[in-house]
N, C-alpha and C. Protein backbone atom coordinates (compact mmCIF):
# COMPACT_ATOMS: atom_id res chain seq x y z
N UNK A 1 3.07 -48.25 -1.88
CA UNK A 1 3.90 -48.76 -2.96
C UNK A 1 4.18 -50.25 -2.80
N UNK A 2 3.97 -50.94 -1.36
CA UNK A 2 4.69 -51.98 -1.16
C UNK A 2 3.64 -52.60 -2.30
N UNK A 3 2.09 -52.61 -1.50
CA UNK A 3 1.41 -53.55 -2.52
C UNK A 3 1.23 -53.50 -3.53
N UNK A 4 1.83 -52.73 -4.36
CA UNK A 4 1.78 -52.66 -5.63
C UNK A 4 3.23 -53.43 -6.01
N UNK A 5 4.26 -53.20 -5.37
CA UNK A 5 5.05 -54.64 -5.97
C UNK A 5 4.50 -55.91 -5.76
N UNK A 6 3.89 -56.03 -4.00
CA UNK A 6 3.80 -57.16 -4.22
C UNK A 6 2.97 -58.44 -5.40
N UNK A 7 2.08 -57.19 -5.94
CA UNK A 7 1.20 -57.62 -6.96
C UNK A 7 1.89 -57.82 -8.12
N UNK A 8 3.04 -57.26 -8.45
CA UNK A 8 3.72 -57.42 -9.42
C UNK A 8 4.79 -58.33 -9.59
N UNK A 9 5.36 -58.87 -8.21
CA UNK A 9 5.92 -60.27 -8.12
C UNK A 9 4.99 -61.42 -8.02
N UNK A 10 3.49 -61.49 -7.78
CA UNK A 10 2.39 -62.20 -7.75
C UNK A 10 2.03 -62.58 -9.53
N UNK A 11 2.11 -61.18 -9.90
CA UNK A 11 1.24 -61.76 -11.39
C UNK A 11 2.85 -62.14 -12.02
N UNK A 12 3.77 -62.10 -11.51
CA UNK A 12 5.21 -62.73 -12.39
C UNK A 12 5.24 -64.23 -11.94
N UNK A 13 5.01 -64.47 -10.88
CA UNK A 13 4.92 -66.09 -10.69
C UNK A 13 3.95 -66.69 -11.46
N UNK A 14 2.89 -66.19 -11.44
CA UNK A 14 1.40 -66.24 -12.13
C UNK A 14 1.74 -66.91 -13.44
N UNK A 15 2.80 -65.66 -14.19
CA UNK A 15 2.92 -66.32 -15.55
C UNK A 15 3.72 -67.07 -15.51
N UNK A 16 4.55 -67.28 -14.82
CA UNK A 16 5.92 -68.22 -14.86
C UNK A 16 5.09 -69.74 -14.91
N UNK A 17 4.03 -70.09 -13.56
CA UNK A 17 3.49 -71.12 -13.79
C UNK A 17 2.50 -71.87 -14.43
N UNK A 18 2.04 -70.27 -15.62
CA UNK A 18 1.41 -70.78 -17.12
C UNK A 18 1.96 -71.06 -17.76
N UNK A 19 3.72 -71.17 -17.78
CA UNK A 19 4.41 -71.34 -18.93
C UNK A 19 4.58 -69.70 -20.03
N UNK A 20 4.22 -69.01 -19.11
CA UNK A 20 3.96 -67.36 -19.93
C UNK A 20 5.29 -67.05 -19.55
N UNK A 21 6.53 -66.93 -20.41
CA UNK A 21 7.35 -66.42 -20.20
C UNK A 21 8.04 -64.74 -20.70
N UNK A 22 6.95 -64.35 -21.65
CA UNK A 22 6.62 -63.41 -21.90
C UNK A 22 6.10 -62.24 -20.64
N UNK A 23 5.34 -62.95 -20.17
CA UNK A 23 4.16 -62.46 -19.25
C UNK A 23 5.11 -62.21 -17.88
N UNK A 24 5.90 -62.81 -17.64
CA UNK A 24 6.81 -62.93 -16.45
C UNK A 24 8.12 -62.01 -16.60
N UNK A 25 8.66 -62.15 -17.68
CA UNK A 25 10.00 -60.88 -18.26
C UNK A 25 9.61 -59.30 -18.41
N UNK A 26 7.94 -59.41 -18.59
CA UNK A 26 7.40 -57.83 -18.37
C UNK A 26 7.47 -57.09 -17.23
N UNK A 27 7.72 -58.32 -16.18
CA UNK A 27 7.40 -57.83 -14.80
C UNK A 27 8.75 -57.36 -14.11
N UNK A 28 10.24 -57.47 -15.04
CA UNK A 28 11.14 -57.26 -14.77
C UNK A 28 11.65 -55.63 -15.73
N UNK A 29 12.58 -54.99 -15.23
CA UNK A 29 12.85 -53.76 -15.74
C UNK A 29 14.08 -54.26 -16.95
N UNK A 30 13.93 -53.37 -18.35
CA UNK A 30 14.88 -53.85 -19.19
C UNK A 30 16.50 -54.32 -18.75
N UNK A 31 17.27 -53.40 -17.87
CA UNK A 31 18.05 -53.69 -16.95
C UNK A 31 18.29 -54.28 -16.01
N UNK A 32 17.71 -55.55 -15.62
CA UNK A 32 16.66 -55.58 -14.81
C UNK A 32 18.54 -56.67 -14.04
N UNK A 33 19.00 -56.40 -12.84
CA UNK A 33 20.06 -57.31 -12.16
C UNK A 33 19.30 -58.80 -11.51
N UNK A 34 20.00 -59.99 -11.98
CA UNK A 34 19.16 -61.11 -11.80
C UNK A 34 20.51 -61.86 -10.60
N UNK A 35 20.25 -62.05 -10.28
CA UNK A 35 20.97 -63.33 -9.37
C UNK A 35 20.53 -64.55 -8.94
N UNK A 36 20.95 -65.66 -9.37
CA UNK A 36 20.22 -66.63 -9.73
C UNK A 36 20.60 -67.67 -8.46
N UNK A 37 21.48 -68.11 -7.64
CA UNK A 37 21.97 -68.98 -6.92
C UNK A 37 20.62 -70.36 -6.85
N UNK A 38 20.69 -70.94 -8.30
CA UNK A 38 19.75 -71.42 -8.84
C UNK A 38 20.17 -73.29 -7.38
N UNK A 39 21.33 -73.34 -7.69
CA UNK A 39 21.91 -74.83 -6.99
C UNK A 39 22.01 -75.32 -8.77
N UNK A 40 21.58 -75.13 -9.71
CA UNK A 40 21.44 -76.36 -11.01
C UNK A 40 22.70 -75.46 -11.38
N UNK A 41 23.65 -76.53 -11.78
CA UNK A 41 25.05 -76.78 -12.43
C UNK A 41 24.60 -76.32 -14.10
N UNK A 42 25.74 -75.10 -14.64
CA UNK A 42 25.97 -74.70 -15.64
C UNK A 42 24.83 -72.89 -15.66
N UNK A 43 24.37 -72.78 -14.78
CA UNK A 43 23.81 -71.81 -14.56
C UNK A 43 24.12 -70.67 -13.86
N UNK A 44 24.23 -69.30 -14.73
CA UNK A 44 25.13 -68.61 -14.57
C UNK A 44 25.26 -68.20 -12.61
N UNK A 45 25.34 -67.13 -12.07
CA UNK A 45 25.28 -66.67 -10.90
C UNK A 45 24.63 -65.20 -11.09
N UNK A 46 24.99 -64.33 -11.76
CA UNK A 46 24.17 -63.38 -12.02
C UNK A 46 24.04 -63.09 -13.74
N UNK A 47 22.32 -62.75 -14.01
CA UNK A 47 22.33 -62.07 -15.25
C UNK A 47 21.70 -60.81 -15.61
N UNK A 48 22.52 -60.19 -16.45
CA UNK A 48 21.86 -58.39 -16.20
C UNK A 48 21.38 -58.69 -17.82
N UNK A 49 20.19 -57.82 -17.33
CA UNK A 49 19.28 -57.20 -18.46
C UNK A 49 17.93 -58.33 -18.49
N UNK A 50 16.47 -57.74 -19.19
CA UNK A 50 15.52 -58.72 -19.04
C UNK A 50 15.80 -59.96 -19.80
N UNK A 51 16.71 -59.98 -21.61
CA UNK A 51 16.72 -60.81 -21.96
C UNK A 51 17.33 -62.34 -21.29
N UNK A 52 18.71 -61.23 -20.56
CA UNK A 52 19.70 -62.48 -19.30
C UNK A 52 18.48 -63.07 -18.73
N UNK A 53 18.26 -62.33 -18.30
CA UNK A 53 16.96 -62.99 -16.90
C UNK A 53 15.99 -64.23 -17.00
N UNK A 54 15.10 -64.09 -18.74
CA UNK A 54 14.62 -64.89 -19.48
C UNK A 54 15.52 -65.73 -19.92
N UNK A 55 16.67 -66.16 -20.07
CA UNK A 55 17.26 -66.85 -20.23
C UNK A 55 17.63 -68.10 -19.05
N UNK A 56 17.82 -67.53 -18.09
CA UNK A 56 17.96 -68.09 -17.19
C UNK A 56 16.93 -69.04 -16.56
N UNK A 57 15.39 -68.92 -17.08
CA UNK A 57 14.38 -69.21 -16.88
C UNK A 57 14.43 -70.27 -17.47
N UNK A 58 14.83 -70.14 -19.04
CA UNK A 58 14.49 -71.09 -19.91
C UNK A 58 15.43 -72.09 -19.74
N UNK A 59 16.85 -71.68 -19.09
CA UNK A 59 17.65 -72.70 -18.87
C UNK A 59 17.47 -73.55 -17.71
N UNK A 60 16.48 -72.59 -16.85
CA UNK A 60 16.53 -73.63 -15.47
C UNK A 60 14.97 -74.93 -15.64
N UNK A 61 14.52 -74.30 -16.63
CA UNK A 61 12.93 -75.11 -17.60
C UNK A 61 13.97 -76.16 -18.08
N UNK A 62 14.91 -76.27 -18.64
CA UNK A 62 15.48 -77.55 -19.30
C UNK A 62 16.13 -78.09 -18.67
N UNK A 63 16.26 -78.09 -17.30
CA UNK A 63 16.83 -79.09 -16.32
C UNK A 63 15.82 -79.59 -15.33
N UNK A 64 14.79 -78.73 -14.83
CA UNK A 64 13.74 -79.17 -13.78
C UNK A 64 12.09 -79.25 -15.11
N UNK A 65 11.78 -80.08 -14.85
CA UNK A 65 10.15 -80.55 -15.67
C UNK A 65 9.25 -80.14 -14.84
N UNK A 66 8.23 -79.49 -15.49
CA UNK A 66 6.69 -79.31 -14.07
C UNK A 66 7.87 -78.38 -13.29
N UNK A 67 8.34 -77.38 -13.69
CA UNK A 67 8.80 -76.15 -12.75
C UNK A 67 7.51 -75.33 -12.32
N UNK A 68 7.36 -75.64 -10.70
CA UNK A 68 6.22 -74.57 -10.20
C UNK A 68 6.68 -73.95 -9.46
N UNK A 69 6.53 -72.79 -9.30
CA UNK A 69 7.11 -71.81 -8.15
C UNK A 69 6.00 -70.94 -7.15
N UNK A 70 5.94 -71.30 -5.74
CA UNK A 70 5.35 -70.80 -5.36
C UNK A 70 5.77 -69.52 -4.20
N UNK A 71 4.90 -68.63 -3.70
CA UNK A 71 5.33 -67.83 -2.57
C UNK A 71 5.16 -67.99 -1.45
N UNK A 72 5.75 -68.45 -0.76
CA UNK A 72 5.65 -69.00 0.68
C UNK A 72 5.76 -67.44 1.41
N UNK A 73 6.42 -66.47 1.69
CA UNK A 73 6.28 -65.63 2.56
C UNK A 73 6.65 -64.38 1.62
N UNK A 74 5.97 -63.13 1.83
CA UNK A 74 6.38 -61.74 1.38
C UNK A 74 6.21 -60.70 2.41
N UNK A 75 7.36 -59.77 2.67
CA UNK A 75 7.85 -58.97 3.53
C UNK A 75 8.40 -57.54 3.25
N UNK A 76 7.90 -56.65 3.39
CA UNK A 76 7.73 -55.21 2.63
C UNK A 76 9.37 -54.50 3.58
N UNK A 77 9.82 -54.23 2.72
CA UNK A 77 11.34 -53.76 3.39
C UNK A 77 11.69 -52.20 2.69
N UNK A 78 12.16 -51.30 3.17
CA UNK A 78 11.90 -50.35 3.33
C UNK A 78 12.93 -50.10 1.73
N UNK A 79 12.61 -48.68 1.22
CA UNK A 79 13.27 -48.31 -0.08
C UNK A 79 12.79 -49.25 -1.79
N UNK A 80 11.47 -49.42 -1.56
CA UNK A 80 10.66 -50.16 -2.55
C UNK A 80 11.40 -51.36 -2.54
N UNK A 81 11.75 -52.20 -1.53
CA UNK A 81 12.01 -53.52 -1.34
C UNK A 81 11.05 -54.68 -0.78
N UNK A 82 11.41 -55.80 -1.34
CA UNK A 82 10.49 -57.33 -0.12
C UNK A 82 11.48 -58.24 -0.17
N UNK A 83 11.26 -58.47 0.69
CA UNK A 83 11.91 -60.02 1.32
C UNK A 83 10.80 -61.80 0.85
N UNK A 84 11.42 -62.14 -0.20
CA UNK A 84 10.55 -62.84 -0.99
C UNK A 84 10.69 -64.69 -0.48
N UNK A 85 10.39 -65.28 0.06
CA UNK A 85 10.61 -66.74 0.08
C UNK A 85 9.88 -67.37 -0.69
N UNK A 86 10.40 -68.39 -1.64
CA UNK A 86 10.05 -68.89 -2.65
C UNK A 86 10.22 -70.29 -2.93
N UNK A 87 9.37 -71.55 -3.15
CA UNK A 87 9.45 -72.58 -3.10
C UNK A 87 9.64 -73.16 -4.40
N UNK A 88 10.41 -73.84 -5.30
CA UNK A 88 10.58 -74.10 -6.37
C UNK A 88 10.22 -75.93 -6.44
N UNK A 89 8.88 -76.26 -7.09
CA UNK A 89 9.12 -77.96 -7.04
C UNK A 89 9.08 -77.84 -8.22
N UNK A 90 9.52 -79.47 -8.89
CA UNK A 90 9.20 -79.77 -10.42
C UNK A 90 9.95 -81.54 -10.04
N UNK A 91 10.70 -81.83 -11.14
CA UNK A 91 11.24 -82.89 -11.61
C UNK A 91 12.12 -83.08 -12.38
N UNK A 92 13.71 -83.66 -11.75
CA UNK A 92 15.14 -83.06 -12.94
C UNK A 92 14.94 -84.14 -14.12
N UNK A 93 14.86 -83.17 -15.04
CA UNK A 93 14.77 -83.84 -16.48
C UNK A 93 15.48 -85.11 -16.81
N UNK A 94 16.80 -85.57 -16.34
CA UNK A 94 17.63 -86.05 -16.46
C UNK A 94 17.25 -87.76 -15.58
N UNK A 95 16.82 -87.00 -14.63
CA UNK A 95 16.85 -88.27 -13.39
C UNK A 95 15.73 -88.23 -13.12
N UNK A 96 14.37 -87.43 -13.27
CA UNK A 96 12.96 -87.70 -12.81
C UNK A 96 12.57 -88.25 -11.35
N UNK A 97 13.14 -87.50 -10.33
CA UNK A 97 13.68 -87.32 -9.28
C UNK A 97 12.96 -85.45 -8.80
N UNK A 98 11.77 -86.02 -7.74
CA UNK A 98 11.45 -84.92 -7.68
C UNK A 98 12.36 -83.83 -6.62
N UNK A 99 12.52 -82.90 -6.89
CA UNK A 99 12.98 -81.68 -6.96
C UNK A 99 12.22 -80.46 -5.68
N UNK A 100 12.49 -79.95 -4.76
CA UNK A 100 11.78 -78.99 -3.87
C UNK A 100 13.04 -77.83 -3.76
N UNK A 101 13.00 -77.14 -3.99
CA UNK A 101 14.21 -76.03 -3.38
C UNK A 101 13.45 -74.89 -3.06
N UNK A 102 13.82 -74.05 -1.97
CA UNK A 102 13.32 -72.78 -1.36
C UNK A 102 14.55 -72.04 -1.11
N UNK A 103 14.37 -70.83 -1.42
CA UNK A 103 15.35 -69.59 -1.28
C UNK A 103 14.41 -68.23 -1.11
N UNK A 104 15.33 -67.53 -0.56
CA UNK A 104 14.87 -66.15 -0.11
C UNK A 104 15.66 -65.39 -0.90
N UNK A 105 14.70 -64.29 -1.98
CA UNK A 105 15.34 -63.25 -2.61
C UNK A 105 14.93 -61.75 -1.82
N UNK A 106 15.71 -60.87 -2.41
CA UNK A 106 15.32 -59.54 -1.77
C UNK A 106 15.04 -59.09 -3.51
N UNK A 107 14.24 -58.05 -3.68
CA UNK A 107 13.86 -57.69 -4.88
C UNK A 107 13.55 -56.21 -4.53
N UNK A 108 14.43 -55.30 -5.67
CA UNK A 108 14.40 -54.13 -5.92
C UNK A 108 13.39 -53.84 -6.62
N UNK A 109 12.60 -52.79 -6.64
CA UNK A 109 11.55 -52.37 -7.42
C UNK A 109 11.89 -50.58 -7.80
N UNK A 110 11.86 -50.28 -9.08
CA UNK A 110 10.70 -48.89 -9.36
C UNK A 110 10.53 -49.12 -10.80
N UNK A 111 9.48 -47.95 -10.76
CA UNK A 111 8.51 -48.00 -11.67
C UNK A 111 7.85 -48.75 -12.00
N UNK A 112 7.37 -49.83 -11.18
CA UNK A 112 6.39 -51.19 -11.37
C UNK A 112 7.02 -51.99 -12.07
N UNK A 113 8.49 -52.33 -11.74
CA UNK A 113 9.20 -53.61 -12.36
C UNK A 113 10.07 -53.58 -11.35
N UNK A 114 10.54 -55.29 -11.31
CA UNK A 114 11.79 -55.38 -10.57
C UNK A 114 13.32 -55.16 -11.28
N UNK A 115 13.44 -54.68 -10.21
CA UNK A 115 14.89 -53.78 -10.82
C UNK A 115 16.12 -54.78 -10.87
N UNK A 116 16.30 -55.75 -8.87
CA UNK A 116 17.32 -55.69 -9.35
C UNK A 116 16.65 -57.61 -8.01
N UNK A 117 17.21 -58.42 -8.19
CA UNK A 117 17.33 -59.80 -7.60
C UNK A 117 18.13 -59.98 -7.32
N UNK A 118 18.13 -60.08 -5.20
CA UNK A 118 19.11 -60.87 -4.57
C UNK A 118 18.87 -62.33 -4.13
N UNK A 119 19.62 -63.43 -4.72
CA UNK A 119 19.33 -64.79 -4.02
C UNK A 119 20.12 -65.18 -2.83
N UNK A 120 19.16 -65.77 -1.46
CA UNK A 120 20.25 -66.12 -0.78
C UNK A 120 19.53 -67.70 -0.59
N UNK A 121 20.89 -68.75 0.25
CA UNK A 121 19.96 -69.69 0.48
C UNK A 121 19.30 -69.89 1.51
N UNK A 122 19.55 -68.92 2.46
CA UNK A 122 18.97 -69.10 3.99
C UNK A 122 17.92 -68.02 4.31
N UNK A 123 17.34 -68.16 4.91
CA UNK A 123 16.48 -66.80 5.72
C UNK A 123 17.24 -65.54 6.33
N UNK A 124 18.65 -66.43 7.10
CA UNK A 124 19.23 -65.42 8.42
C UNK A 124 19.80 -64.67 7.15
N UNK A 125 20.84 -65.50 6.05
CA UNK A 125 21.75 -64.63 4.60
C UNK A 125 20.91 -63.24 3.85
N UNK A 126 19.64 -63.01 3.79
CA UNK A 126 18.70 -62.38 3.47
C UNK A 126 18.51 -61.22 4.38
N UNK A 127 18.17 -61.60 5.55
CA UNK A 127 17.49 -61.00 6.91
C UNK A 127 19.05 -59.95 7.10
N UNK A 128 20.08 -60.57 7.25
CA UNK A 128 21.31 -59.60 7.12
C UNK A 128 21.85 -58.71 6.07
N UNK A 129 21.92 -59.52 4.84
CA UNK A 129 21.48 -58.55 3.08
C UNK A 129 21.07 -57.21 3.82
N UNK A 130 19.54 -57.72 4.25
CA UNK A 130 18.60 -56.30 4.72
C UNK A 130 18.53 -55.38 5.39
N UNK A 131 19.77 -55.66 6.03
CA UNK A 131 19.84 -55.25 7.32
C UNK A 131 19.36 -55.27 8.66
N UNK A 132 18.84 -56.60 8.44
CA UNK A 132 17.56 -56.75 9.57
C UNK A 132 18.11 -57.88 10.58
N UNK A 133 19.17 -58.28 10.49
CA UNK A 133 19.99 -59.56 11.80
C UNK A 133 20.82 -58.28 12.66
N UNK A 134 20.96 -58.95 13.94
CA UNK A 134 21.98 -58.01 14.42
C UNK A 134 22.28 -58.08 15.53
């Protein structure tokens, strides 16, 4: 089961960095719990449901330019979970001032969507989430 999420957080970045935002909200469950601990000011902290979620996308697109997101590490955690590290570059719209942020989410999965998004900003904040510091 793991690799079958992980393929399904793969082809969601996929579209995110075609600009497919369609293509990327499929990969989330209609209910889908978002937590965003984005760092960009005016952006919520958590949003439930796929439309929240897409929203949040589009709001964090109108503050960072050239938003690319890549996967730096994926980690199969037990109860259809991963431990996701994620590198975010682009350029703040405002100040054109390039931009790098990395965070570690934990991501719920069933039925071949993610269910539910935890953001933390550290590795160890995550690794404990998981139960995995100790």
């Amino acid at each position: 089961m793991s690799e079958e999420n992980i393929e399904v957080v793969r082809k969601g970045i996929d579209a995110l960095n075609r600009g497919d935002l369609d293509g990327w909200a499929a990969c989330l469950s209609p209910d889908v719990v978002w937590e965003s601990r984005s760092g960009v000011p005016g952006l919520e902290d958590v949003y439930r449901g796929r439309g929240a979620a897409r929203e949040w996308i589009e709001e964090l697109n109108e503050v960072v330019v050239g938003l690319r997101i890549e996967i730096e590490q994926i980690t199969a955690l037990s109860d259809d979970r991963l431990l996701v590290a994620f590198v975010r570059t682009g350029r703040g719209r405002a100040s054109s001032i390039p931009t790098q942020h990395q965070d570690w989410s934990i991501l719920r999965f069933a039925e071949g969507q993610i269910t539910r998004r935890q953001a933390f900003w550290t590795k160890d904040e995550a690794l404990e989430a998981a139960g995995l510091s100790g």
